[in-house]
N, C-alpha and C. Protein backbone atom coordinates (compact mmCIF):
# COMPACT_ATOMS: atom_id res chain seq x y z
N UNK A 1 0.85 -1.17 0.00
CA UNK A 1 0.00 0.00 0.00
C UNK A 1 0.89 1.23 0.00
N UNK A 2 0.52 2.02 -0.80
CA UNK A 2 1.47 3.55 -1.08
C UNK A 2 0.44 4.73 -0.62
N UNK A 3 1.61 5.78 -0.37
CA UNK A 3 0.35 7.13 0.26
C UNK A 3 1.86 8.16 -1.19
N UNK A 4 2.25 7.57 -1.74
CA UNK A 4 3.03 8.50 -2.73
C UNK A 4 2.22 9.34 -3.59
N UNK A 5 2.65 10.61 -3.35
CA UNK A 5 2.09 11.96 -3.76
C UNK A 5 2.21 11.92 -5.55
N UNK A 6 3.19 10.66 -6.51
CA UNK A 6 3.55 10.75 -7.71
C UNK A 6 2.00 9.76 -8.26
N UNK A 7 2.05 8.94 -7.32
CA UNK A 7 0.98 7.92 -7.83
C UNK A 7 -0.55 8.33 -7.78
N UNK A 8 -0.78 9.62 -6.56
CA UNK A 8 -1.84 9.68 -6.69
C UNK A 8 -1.92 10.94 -7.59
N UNK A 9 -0.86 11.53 -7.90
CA UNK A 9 -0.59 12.37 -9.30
C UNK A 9 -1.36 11.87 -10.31
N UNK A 10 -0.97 10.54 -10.49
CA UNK A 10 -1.24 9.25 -11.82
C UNK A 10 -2.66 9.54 -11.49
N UNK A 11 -3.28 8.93 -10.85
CA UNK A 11 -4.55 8.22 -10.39
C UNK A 11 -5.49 9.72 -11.18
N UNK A 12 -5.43 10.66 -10.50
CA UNK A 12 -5.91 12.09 -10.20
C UNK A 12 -6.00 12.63 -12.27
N UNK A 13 -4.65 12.14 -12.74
CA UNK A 13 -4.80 13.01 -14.03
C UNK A 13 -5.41 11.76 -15.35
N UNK A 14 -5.60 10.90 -14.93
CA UNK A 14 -6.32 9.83 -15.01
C UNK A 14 -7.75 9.97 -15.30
N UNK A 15 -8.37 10.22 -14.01
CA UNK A 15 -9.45 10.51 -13.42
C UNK A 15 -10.10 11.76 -14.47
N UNK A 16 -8.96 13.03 -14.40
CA UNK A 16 -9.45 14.20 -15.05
C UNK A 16 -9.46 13.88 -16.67
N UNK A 17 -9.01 13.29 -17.01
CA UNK A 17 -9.00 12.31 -18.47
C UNK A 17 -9.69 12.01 -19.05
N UNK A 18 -10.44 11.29 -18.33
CA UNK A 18 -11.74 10.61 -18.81
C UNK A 18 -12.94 10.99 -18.54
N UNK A 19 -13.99 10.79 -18.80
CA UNK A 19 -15.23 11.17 -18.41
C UNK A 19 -16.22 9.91 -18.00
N UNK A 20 -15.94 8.69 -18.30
CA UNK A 20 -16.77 7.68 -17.87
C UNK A 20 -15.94 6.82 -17.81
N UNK A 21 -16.50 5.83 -16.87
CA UNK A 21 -16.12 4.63 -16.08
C UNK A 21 -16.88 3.46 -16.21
N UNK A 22 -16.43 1.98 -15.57
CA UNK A 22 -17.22 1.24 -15.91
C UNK A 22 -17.51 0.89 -14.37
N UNK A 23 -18.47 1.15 -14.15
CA UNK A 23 -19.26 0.58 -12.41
C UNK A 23 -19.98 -0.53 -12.57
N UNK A 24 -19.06 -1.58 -11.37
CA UNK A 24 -19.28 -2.72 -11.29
C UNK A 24 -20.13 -3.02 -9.74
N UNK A 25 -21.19 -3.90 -9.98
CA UNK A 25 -22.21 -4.08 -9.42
C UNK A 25 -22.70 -5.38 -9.04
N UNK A 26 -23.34 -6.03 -8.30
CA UNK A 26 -23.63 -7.66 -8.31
C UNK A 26 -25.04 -7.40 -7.41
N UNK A 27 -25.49 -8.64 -7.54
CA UNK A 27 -26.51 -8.85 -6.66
C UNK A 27 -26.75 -10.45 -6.82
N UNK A 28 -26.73 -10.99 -6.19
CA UNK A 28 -26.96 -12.39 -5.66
C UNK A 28 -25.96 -13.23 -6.47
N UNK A 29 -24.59 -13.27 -6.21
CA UNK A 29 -23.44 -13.49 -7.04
C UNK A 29 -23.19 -13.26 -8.22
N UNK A 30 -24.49 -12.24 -8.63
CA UNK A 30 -24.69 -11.81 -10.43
C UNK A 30 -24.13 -10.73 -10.33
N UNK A 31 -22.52 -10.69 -10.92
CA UNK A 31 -22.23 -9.17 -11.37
C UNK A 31 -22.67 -8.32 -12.54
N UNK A 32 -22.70 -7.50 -12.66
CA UNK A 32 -23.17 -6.69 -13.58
C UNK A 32 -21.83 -5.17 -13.83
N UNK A 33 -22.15 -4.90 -14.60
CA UNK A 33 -20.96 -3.55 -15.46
C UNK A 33 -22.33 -2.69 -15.86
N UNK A 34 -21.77 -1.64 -15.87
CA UNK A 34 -22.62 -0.40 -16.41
C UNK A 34 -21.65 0.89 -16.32
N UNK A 35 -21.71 1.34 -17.91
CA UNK A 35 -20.95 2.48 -18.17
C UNK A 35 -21.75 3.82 -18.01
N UNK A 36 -20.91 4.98 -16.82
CA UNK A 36 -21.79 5.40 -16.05
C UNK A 36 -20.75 6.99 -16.22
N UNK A 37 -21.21 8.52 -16.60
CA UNK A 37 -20.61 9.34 -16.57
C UNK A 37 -20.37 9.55 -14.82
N UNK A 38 -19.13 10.07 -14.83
CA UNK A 38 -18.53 10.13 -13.34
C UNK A 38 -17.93 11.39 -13.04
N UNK A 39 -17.88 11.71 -11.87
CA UNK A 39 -17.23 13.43 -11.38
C UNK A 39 -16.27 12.62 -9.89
N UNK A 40 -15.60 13.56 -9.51
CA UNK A 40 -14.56 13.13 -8.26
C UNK A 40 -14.17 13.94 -7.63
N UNK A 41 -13.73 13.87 -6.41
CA UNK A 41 -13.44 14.91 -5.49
C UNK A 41 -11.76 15.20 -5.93
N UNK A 42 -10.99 16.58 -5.46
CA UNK A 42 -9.49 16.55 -5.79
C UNK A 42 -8.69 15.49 -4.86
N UNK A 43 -9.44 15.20 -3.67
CA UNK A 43 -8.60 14.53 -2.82
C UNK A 43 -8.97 12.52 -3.31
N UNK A 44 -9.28 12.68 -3.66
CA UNK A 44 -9.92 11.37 -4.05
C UNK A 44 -10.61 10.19 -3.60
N UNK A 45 -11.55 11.57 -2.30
CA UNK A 45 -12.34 10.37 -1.19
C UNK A 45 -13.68 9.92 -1.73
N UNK A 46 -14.02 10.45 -3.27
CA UNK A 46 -15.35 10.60 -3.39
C UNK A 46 -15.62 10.70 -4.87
N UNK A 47 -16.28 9.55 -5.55
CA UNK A 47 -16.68 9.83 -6.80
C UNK A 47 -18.00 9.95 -6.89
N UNK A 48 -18.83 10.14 -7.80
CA UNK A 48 -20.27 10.27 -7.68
C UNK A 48 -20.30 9.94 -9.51
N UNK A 49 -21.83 10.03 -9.45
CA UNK A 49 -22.28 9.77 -10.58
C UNK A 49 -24.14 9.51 -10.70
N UNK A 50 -24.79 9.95 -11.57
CA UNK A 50 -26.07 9.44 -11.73
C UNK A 50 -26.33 8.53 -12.28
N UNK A 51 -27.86 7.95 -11.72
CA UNK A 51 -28.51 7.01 -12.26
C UNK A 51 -30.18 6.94 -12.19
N UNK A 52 -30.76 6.53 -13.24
CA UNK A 52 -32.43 6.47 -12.82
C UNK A 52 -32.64 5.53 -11.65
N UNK A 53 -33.75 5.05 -11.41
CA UNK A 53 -33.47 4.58 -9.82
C UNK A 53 -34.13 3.43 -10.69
N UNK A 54 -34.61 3.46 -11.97
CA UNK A 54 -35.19 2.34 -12.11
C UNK A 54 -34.14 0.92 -12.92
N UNK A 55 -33.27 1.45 -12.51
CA UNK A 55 -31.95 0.55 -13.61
C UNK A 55 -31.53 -0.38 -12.42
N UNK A 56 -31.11 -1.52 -13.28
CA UNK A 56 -30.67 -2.96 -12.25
C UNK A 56 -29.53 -2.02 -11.60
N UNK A 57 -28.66 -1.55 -12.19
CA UNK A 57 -27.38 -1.21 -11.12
C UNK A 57 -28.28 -0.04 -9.75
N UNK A 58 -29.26 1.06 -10.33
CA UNK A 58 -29.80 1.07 -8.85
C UNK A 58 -30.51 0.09 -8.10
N UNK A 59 -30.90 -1.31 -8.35
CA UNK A 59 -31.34 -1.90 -7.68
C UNK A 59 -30.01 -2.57 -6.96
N UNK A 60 -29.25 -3.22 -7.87
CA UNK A 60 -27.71 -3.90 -7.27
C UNK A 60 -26.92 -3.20 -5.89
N UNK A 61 -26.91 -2.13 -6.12
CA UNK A 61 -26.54 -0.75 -5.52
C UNK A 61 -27.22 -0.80 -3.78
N UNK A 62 -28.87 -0.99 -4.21
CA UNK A 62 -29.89 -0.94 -2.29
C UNK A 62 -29.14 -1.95 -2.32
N UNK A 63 -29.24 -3.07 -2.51
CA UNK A 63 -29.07 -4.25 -1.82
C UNK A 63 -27.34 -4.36 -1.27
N UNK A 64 -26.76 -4.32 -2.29
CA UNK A 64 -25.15 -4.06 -1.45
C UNK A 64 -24.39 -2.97 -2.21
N UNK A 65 -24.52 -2.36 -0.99
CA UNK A 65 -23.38 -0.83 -1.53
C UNK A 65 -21.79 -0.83 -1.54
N UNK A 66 -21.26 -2.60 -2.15
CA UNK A 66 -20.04 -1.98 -2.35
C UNK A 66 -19.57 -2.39 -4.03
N UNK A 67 -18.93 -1.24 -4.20
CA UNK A 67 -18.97 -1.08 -5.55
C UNK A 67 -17.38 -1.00 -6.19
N UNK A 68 -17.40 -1.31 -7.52
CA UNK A 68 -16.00 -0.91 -7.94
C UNK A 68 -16.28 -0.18 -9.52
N UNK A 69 -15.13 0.39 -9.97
CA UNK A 69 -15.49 1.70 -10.93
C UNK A 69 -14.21 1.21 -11.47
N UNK A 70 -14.14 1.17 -13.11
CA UNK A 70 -12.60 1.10 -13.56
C UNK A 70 -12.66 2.13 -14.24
N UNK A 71 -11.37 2.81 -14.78
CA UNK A 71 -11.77 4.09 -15.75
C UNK A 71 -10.05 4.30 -16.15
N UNK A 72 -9.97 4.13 -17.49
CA UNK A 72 -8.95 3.84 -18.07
C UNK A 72 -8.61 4.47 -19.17
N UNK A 73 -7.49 4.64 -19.62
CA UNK A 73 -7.33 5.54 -20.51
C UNK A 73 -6.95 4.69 -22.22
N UNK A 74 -7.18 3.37 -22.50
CA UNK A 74 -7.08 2.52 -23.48
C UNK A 74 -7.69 3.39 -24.85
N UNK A 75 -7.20 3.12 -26.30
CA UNK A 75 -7.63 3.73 -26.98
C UNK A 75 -8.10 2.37 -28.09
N UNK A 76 -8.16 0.92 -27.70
CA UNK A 76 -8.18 0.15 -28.39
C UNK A 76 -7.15 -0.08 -29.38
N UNK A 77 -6.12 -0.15 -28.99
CA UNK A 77 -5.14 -0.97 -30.33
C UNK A 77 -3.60 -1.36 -29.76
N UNK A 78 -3.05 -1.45 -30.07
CA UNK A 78 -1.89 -2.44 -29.75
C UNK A 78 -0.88 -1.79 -28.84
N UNK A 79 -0.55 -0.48 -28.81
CA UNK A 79 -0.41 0.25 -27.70
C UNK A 79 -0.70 0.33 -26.51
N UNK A 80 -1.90 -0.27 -26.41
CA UNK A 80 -2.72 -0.28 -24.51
C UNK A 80 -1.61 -0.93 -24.20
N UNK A 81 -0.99 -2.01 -24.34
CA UNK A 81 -0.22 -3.50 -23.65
C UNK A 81 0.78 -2.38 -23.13
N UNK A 82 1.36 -0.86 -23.62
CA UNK A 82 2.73 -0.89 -22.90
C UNK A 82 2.22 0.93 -22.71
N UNK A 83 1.32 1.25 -22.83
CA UNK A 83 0.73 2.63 -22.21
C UNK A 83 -0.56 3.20 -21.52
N UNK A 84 -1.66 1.88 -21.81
CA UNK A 84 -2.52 2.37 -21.13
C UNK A 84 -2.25 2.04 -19.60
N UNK A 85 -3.51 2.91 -18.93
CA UNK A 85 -3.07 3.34 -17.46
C UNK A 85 -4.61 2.53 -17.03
N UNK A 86 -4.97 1.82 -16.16
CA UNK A 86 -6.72 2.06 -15.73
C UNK A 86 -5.87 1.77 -13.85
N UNK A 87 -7.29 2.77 -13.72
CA UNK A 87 -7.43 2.47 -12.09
C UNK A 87 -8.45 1.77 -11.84
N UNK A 88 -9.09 0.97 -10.53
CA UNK A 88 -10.31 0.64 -9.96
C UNK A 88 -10.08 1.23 -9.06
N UNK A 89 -11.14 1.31 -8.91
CA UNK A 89 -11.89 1.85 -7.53
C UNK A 89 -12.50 1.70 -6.95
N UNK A 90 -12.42 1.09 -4.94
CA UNK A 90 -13.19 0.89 -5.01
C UNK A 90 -13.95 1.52 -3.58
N UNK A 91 -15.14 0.65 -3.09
CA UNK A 91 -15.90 1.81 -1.99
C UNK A 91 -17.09 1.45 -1.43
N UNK A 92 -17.67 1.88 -1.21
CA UNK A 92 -19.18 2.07 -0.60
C UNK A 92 -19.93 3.21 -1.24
N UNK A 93 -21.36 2.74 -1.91
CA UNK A 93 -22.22 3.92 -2.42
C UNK A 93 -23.49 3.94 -1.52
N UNK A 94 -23.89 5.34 -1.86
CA UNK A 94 -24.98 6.11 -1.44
C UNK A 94 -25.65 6.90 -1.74
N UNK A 95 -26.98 6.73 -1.96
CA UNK A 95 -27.65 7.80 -2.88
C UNK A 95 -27.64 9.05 -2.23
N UNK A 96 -27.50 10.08 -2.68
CA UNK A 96 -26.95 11.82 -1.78
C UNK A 96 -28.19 12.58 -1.97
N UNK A 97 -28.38 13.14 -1.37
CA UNK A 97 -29.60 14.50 -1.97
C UNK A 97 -29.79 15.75 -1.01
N UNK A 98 -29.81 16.71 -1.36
CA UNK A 98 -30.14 18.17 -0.58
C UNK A 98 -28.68 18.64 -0.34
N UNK A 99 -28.52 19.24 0.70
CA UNK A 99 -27.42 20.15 1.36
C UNK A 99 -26.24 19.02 0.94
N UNK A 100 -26.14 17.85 1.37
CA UNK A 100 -24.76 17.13 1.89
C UNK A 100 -24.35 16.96 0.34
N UNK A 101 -25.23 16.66 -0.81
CA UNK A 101 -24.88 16.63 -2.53
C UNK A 101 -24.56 17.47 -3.12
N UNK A 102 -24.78 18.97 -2.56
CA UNK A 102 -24.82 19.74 -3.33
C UNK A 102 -23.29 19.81 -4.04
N UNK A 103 -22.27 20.07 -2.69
CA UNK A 103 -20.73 20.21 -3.65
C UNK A 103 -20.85 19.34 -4.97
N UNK A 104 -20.97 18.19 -4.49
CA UNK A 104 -20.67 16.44 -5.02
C UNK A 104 -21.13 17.52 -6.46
N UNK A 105 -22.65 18.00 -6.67
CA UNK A 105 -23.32 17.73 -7.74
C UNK A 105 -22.93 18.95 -8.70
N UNK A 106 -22.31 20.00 -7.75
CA UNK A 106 -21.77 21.08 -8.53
C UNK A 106 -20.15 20.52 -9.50
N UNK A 107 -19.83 19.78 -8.84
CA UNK A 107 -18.35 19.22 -9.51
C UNK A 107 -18.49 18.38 -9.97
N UNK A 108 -19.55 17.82 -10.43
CA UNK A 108 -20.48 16.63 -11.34
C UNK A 108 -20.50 17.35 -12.81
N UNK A 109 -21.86 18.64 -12.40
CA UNK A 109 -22.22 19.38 -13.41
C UNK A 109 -20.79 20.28 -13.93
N UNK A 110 -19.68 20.44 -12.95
CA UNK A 110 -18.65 21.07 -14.27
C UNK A 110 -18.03 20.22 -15.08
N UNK A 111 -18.27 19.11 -14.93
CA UNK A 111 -17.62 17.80 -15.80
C UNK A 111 -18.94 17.42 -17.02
N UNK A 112 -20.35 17.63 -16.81
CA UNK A 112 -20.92 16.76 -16.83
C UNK A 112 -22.19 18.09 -17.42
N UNK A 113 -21.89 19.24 -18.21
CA UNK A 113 -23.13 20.27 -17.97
C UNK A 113 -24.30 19.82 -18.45
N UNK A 114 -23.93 18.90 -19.54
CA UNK A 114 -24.92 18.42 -20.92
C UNK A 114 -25.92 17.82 -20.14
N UNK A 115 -25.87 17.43 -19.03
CA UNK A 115 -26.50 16.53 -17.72
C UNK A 115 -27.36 16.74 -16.87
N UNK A 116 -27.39 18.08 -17.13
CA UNK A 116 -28.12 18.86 -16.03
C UNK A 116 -29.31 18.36 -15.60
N UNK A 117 -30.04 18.68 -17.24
CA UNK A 117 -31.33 17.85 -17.10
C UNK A 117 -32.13 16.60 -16.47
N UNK A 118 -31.03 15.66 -16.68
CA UNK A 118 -31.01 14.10 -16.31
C UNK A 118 -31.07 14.26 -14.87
N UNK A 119 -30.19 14.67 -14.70
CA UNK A 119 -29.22 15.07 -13.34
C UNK A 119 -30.91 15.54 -12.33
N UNK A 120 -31.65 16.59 -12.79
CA UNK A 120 -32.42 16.98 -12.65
C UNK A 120 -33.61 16.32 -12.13
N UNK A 121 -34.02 15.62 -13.21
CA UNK A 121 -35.43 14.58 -12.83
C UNK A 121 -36.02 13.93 -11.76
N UNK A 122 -36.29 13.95 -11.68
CA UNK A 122 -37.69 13.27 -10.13
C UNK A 122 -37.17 11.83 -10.23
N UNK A 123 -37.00 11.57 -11.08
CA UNK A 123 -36.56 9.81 -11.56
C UNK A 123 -35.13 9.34 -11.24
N UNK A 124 -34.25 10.27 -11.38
CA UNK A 124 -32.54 10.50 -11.49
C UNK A 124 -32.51 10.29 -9.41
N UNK A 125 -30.96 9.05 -9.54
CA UNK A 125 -30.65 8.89 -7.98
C UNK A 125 -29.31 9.58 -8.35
N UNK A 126 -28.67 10.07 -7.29
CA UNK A 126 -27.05 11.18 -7.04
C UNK A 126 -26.76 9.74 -6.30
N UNK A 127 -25.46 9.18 -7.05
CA UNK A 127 -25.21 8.31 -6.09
C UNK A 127 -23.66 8.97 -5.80
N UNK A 128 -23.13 8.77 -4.54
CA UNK A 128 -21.64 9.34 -4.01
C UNK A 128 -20.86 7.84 -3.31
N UNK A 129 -19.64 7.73 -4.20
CA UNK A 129 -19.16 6.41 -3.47
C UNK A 129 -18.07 7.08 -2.96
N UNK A 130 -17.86 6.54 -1.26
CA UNK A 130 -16.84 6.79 -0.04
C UNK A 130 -15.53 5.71 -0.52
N UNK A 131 -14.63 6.24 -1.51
CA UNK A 131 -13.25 6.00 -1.52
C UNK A 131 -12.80 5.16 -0.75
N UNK A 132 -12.57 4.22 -0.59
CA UNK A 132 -11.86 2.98 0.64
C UNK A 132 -10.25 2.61 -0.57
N UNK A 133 -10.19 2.21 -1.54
CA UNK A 133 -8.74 1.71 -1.94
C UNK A 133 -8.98 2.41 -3.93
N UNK A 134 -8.27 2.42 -4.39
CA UNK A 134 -7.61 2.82 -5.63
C UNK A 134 -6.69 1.44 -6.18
N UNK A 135 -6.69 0.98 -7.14
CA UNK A 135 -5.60 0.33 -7.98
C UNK A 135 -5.32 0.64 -8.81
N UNK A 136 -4.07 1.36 -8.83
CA UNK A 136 -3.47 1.71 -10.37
C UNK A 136 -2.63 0.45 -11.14
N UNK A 137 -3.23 0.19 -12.18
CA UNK A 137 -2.17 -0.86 -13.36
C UNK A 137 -2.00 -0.19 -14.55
N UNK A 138 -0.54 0.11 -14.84
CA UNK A 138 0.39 0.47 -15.70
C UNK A 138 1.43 -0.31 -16.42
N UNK A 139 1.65 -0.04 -18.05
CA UNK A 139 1.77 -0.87 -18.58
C UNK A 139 1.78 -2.35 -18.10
N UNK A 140 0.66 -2.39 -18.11
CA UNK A 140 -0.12 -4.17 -18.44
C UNK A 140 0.27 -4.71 -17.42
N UNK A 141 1.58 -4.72 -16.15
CA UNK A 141 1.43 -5.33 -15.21
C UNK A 141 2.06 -4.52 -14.32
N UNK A 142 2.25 -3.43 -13.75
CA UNK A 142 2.94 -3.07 -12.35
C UNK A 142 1.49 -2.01 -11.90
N UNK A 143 1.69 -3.05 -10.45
CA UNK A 143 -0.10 -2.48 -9.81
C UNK A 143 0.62 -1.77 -8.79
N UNK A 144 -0.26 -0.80 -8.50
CA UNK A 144 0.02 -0.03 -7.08
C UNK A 144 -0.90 0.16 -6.63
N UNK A 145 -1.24 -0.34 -5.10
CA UNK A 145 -2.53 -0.16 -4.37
C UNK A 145 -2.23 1.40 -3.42
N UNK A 146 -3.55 2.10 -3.29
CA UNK A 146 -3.47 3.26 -3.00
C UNK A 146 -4.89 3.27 -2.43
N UNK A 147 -4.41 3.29 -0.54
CA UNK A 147 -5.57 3.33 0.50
C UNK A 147 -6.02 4.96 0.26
N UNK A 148 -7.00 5.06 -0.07
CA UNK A 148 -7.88 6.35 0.38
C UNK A 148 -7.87 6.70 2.00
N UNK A 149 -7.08 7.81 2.76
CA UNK A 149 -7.62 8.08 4.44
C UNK A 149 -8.69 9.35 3.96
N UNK A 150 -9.60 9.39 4.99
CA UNK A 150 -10.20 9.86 4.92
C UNK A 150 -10.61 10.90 6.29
C-alpha cells in the first residue's frame, strides 16, 4: 500500500481524463458492469455519478453498496499492452440529496453540464461512493494499491 504523492498524481490526471467509467455491481453473485458518466473529489475520497433509480445497477446498488469503478485511458489498439493506465476503484455507495450533494453535484455538473437535465429529474438517484482503496495498473502489469484516508 502507497500514500506516494507521484501515484496519486497518476490516479488524479487519469481521473481528469476521462469522463466515464465502468461501475461494477452484483446482486446475488450476479455481477453486472454499467458504463456510467462520473465526477470526483481533488482529494480522491469521493466519486459520484447518476442514475435512474429504475436501472438494475440502482437496484444492485440498495441491496449491497459496495462497488467498484474502472476508468482507463485505453484507446483500443496495440499500444494499450505498454501505455494504457486504468485504475479501480473501489468503496461504498450512497444515494446523496439536498445540502450534503450539493458540492458532489456542482463538480459533477462542471464535468458533466450536458446533464443537467437528467441530473435533474424526479426519476434520477445522485449516487456518491466513499473512496476505501484505488488500484493503479500500468503498462499491463505493475499495480500499485493506493488506500484512500479519509
Amino acid at each position: 500500500m502507497t500514500h506516494d504523492t507521484a501515484v496519486v498524481h497518476t490516479i488524479r490526471t487519469l481521473l481528469e481524463a476521462q469522463r466515464l467509467g465502468v461501475l461494477s455491481t452484483h446482486c446475488q453473485g450476479h455481477p453486472y458492469a454499467s458504463l456510467v458518466a462520473f465526477g470526483f473529489t481533488e482529494d480522491l475520497s469521493h466519486l459520484f455519478f447518476a442514475t435512474p433509480r429504475s436501472t438494475r445497477k440502482y437496484g444492485n446498488m440498495a441491496v449491497d453498496d459496495r462497488v467498484a469503478m474502472l476508468i482507463d485511458s485505453r484507446s483500443n489498439g496495440e499500444t494499450d499492452f505498454h501505455e494504457a493506465r486504468a485504475v479501480t476503484v473501489t468503496g461504498r455507495v450512497s444515494e446523496s440529496s439536498g445540502p450534503d450533494a450539493a458540492p458532489f453535484k456542482k463538480l459533477y455538473l462542471a464535468r458533466h453540464p450536458y446533464l443537467n437535465d437528467f441530473l435533474a429529474a424526479p426519476t434520477c438517484a445522485f449516487m456518491v461512493v466513499t473512496v476505501r482503496r484505488c488500484v493503479l495498473v500500468e503498462r499491463f502489469q505493475n499495480v500499485t494499491d493506493y488506500e484512500v484516508t479519509s
